[in-house]
N, C-alpha and C. Protein backbone atom coordinates (compact mmCIF):
# COMPACT_ATOMS: atom_id res chain seq x y z
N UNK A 1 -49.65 -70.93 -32.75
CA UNK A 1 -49.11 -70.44 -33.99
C UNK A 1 -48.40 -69.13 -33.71
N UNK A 2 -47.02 -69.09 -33.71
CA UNK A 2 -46.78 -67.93 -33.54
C UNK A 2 -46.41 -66.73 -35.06
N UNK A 3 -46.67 -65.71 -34.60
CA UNK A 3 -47.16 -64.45 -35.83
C UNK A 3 -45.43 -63.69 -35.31
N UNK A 4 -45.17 -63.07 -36.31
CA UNK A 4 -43.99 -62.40 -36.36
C UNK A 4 -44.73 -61.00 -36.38
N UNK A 5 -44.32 -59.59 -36.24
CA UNK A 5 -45.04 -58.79 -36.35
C UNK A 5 -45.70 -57.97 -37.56
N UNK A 6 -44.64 -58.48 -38.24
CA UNK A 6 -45.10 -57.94 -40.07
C UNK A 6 -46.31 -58.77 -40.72
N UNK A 7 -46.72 -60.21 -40.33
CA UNK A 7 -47.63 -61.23 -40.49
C UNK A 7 -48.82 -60.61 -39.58
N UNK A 8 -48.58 -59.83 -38.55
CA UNK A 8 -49.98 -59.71 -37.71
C UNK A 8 -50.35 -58.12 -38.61
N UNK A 9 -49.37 -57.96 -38.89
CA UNK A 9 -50.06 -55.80 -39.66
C UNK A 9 -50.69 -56.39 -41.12
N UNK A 10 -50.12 -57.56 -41.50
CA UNK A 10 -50.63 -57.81 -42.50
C UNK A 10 -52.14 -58.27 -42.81
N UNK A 11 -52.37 -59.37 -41.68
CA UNK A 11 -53.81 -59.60 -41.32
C UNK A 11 -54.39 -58.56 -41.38
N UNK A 12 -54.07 -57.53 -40.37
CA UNK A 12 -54.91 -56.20 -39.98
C UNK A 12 -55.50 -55.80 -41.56
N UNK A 13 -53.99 -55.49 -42.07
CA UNK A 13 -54.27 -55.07 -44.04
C UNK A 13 -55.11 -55.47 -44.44
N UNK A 14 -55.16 -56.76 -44.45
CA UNK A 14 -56.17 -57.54 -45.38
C UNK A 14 -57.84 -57.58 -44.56
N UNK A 15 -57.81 -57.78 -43.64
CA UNK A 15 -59.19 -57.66 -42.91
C UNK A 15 -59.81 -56.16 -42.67
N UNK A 16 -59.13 -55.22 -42.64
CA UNK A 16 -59.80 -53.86 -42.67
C UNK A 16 -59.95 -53.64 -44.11
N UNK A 17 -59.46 -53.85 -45.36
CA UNK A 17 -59.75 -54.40 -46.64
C UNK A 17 -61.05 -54.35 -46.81
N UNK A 18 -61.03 -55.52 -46.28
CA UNK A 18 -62.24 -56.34 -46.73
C UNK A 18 -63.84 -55.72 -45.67
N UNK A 19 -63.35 -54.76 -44.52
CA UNK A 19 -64.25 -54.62 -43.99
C UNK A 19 -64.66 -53.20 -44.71
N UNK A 20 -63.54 -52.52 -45.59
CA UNK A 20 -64.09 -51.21 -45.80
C UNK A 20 -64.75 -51.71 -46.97
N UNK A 21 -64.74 -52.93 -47.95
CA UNK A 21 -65.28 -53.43 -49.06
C UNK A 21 -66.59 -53.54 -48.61
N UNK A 22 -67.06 -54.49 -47.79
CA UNK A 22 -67.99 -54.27 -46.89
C UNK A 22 -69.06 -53.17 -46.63
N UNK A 23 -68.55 -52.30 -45.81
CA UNK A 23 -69.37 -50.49 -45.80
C UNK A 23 -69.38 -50.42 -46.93
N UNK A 24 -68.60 -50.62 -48.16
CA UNK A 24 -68.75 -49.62 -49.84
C UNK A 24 -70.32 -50.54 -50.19
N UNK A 25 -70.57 -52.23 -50.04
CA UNK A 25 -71.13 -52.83 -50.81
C UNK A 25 -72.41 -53.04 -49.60
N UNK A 26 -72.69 -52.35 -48.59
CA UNK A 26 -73.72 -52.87 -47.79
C UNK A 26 -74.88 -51.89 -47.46
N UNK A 27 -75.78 -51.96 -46.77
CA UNK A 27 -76.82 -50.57 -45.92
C UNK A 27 -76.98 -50.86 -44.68
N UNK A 28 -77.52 -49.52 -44.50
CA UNK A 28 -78.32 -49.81 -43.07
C UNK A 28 -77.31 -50.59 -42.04
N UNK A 29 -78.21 -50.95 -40.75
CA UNK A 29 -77.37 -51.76 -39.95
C UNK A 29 -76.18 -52.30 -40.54
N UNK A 30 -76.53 -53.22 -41.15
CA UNK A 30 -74.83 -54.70 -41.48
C UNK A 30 -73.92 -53.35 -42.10
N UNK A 31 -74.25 -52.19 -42.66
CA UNK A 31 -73.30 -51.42 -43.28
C UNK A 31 -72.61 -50.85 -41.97
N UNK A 32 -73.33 -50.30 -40.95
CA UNK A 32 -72.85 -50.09 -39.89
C UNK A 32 -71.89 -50.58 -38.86
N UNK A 33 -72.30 -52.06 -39.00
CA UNK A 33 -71.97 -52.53 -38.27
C UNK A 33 -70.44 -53.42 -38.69
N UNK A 34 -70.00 -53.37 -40.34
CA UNK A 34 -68.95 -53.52 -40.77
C UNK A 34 -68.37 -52.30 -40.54
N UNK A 35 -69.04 -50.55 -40.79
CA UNK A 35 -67.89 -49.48 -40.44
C UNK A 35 -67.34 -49.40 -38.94
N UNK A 36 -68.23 -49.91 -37.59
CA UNK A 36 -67.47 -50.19 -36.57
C UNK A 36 -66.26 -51.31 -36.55
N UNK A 37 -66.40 -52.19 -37.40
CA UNK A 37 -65.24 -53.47 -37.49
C UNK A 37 -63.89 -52.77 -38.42
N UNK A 38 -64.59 -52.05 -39.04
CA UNK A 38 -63.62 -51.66 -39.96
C UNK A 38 -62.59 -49.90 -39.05
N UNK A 39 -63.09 -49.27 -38.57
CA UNK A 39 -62.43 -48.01 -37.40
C UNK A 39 -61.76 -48.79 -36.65
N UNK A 40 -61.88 -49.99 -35.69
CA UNK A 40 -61.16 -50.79 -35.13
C UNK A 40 -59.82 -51.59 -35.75
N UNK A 41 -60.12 -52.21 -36.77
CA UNK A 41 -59.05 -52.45 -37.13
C UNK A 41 -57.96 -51.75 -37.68
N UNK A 42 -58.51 -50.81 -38.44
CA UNK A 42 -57.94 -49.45 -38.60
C UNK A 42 -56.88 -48.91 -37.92
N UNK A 43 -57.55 -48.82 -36.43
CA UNK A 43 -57.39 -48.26 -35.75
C UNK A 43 -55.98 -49.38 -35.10
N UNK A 44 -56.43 -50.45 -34.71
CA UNK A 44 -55.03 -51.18 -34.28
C UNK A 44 -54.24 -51.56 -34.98
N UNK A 45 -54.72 -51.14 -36.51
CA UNK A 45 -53.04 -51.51 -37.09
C UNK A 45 -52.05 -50.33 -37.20
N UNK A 46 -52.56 -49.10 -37.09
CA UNK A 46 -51.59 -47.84 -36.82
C UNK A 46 -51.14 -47.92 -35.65
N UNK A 47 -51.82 -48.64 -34.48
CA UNK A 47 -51.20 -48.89 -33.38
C UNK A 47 -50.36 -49.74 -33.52
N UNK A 48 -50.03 -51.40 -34.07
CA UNK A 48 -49.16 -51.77 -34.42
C UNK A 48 -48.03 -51.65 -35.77
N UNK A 49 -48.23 -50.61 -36.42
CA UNK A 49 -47.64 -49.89 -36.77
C UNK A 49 -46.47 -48.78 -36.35
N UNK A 50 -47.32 -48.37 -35.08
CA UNK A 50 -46.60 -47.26 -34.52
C UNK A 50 -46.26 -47.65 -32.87
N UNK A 51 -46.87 -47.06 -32.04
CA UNK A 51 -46.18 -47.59 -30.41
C UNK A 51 -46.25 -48.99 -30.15
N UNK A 52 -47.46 -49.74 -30.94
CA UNK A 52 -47.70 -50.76 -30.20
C UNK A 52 -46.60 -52.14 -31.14
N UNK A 53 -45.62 -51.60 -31.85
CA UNK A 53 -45.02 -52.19 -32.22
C UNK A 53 -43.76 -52.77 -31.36
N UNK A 54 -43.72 -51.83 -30.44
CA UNK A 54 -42.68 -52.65 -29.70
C UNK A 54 -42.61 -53.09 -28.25
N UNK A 55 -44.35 -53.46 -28.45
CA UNK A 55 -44.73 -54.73 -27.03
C UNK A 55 -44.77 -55.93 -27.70
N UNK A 56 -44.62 -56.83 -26.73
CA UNK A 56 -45.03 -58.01 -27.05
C UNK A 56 -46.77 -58.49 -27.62
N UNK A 57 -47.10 -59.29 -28.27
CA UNK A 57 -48.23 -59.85 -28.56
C UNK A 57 -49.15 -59.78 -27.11
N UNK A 58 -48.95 -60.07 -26.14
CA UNK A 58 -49.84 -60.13 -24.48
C UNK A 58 -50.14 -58.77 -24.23
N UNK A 59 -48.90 -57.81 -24.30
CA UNK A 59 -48.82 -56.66 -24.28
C UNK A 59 -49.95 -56.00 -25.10
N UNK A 60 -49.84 -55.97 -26.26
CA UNK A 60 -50.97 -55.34 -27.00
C UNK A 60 -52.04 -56.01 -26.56
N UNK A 61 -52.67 -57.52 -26.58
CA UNK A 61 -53.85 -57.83 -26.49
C UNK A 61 -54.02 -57.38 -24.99
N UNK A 62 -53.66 -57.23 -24.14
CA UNK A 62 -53.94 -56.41 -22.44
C UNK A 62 -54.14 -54.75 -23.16
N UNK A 63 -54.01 -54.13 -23.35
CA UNK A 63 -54.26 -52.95 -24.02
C UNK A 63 -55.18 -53.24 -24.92
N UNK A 64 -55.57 -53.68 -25.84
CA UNK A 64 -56.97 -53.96 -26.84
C UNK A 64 -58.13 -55.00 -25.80
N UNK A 65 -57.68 -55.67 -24.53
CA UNK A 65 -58.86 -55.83 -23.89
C UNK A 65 -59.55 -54.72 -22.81
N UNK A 66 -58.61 -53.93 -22.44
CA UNK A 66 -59.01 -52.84 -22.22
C UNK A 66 -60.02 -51.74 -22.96
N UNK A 67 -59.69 -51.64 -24.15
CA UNK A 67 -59.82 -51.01 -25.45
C UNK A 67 -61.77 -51.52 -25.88
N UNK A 68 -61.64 -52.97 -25.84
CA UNK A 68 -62.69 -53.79 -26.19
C UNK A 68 -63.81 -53.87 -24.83
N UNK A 69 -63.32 -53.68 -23.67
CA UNK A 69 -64.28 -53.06 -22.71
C UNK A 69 -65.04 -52.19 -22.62
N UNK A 70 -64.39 -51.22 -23.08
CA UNK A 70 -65.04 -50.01 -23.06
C UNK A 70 -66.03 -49.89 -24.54
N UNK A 71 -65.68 -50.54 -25.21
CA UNK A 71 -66.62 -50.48 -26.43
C UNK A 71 -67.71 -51.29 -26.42
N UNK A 72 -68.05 -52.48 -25.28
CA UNK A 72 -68.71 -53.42 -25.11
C UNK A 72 -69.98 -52.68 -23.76
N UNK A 73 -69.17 -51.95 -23.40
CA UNK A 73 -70.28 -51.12 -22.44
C UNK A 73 -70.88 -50.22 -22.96
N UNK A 74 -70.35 -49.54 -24.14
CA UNK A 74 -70.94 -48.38 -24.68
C UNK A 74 -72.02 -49.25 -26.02
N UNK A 75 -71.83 -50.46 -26.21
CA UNK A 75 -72.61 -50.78 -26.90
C UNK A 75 -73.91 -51.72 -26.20
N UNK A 76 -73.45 -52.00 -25.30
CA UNK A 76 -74.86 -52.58 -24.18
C UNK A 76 -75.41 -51.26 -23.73
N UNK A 77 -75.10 -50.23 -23.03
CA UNK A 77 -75.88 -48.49 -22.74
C UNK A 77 -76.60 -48.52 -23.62
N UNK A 78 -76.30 -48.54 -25.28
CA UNK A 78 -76.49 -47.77 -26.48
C UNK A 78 -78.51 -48.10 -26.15
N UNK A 79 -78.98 -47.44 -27.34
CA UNK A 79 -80.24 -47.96 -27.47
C UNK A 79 -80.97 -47.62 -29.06
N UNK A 80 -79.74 -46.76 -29.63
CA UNK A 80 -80.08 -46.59 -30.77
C UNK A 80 -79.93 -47.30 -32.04
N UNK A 81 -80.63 -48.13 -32.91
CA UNK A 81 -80.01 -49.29 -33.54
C UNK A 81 -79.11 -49.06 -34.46
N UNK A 82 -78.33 -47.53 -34.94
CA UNK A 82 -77.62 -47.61 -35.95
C UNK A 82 -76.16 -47.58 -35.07
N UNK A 83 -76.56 -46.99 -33.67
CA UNK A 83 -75.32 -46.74 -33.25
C UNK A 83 -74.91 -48.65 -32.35
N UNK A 84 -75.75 -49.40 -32.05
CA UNK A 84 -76.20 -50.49 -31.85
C UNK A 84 -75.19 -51.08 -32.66
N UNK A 85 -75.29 -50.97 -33.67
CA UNK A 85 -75.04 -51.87 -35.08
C UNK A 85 -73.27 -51.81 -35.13
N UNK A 86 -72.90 -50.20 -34.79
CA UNK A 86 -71.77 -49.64 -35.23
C UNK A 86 -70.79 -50.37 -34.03
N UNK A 87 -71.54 -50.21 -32.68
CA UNK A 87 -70.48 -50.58 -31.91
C UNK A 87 -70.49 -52.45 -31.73
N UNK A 88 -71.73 -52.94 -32.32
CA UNK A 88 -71.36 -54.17 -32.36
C UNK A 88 -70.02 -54.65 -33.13
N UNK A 89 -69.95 -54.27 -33.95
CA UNK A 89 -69.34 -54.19 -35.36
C UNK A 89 -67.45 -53.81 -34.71
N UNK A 90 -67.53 -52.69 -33.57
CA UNK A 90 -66.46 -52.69 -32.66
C UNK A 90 -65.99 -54.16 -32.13
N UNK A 91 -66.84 -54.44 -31.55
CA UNK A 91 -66.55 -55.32 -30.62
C UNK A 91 -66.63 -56.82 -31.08
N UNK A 92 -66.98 -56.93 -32.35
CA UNK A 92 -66.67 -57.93 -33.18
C UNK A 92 -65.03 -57.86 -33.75
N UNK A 93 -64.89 -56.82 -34.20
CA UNK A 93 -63.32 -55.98 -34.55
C UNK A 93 -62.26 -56.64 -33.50
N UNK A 94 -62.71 -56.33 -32.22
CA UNK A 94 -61.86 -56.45 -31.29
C UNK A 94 -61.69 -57.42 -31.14
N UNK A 95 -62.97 -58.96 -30.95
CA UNK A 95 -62.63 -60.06 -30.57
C UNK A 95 -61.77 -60.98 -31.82
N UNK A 96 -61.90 -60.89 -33.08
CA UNK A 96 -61.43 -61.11 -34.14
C UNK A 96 -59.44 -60.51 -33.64
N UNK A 97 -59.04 -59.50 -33.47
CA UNK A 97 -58.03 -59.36 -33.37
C UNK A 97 -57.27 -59.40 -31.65
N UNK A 98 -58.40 -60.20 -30.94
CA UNK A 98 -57.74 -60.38 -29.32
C UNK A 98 -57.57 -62.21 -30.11
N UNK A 99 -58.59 -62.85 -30.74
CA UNK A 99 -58.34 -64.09 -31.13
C UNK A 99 -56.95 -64.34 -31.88
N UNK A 100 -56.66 -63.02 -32.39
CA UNK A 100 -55.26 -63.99 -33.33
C UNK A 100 -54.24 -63.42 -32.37
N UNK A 101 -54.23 -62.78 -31.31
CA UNK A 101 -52.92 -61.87 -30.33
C UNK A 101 -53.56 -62.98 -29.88
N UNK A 102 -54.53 -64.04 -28.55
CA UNK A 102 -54.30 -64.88 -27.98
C UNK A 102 -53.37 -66.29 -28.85
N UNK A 103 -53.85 -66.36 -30.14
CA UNK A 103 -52.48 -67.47 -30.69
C UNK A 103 -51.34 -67.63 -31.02
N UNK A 104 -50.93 -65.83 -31.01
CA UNK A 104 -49.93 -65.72 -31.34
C UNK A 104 -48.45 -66.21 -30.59
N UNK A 105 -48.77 -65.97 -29.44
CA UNK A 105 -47.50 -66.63 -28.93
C UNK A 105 -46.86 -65.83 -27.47
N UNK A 106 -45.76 -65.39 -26.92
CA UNK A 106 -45.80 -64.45 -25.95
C UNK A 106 -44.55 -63.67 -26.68
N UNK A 107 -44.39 -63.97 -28.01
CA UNK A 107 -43.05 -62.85 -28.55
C UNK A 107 -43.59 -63.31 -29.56
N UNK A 108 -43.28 -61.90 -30.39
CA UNK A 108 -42.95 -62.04 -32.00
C UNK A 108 -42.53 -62.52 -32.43
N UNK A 109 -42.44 -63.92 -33.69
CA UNK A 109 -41.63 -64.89 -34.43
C UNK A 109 -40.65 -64.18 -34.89
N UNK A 110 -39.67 -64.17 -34.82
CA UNK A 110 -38.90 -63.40 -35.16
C UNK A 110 -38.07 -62.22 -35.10
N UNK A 111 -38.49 -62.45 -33.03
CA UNK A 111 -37.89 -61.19 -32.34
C UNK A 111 -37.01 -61.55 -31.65
């Protein structure tokens, strides 16, 4: 399926949405562990917003698997369960948005 780049910021829109709806309506852990899903996505849609707008789809997901490494080690180290929770919640973030950059295609629909 290939994503044009205004269709992939839009996902981002709507899924960090719904993840900050999430933290407003949750506790404890699962609240946590939606505000790590929700900083991530956040976080890569200002990136495709801003520099990471003019790589290709491979391009960004090689940079967010990088990205998703390092958050996957800091959450296996961890031992504390809120911070546990938070970086799961990362690295859920990440695989959710390496899944739609792996379908997307090797160019933007519409580049």
């Amino acid at each position: 399926m290939a994503l044009s780049l205004e269709q992939f910021q839009e996902r981002l829109r709507v899924w960090s949405a719904r993840a900050a709806h999430e933290v407003e309506n949750s506790s404890g852990e699962i609240a946590s562990s939606w505000k790590g899903q929700y900083r991530v996505l956040g976080n890569v849609l200002r990136y495709a917003q801003g520099q990471g707008a003019q790589y290709s789809p491979g391009q960004v997901r090689q940079t967010l698997i990088e990205d998703s490494g390092r958050a996957r080690l800091r959450w296996e180290a961890s031992r504390d369960r809120q911070e546990v929770a938070e970086l799961a919640g990362e690295v859920a973030g990440y695989e959710l948005v390496l899944t739609l950059l792996g379908d997307a295609g090797p160019t933007w629909n519409g580049a």
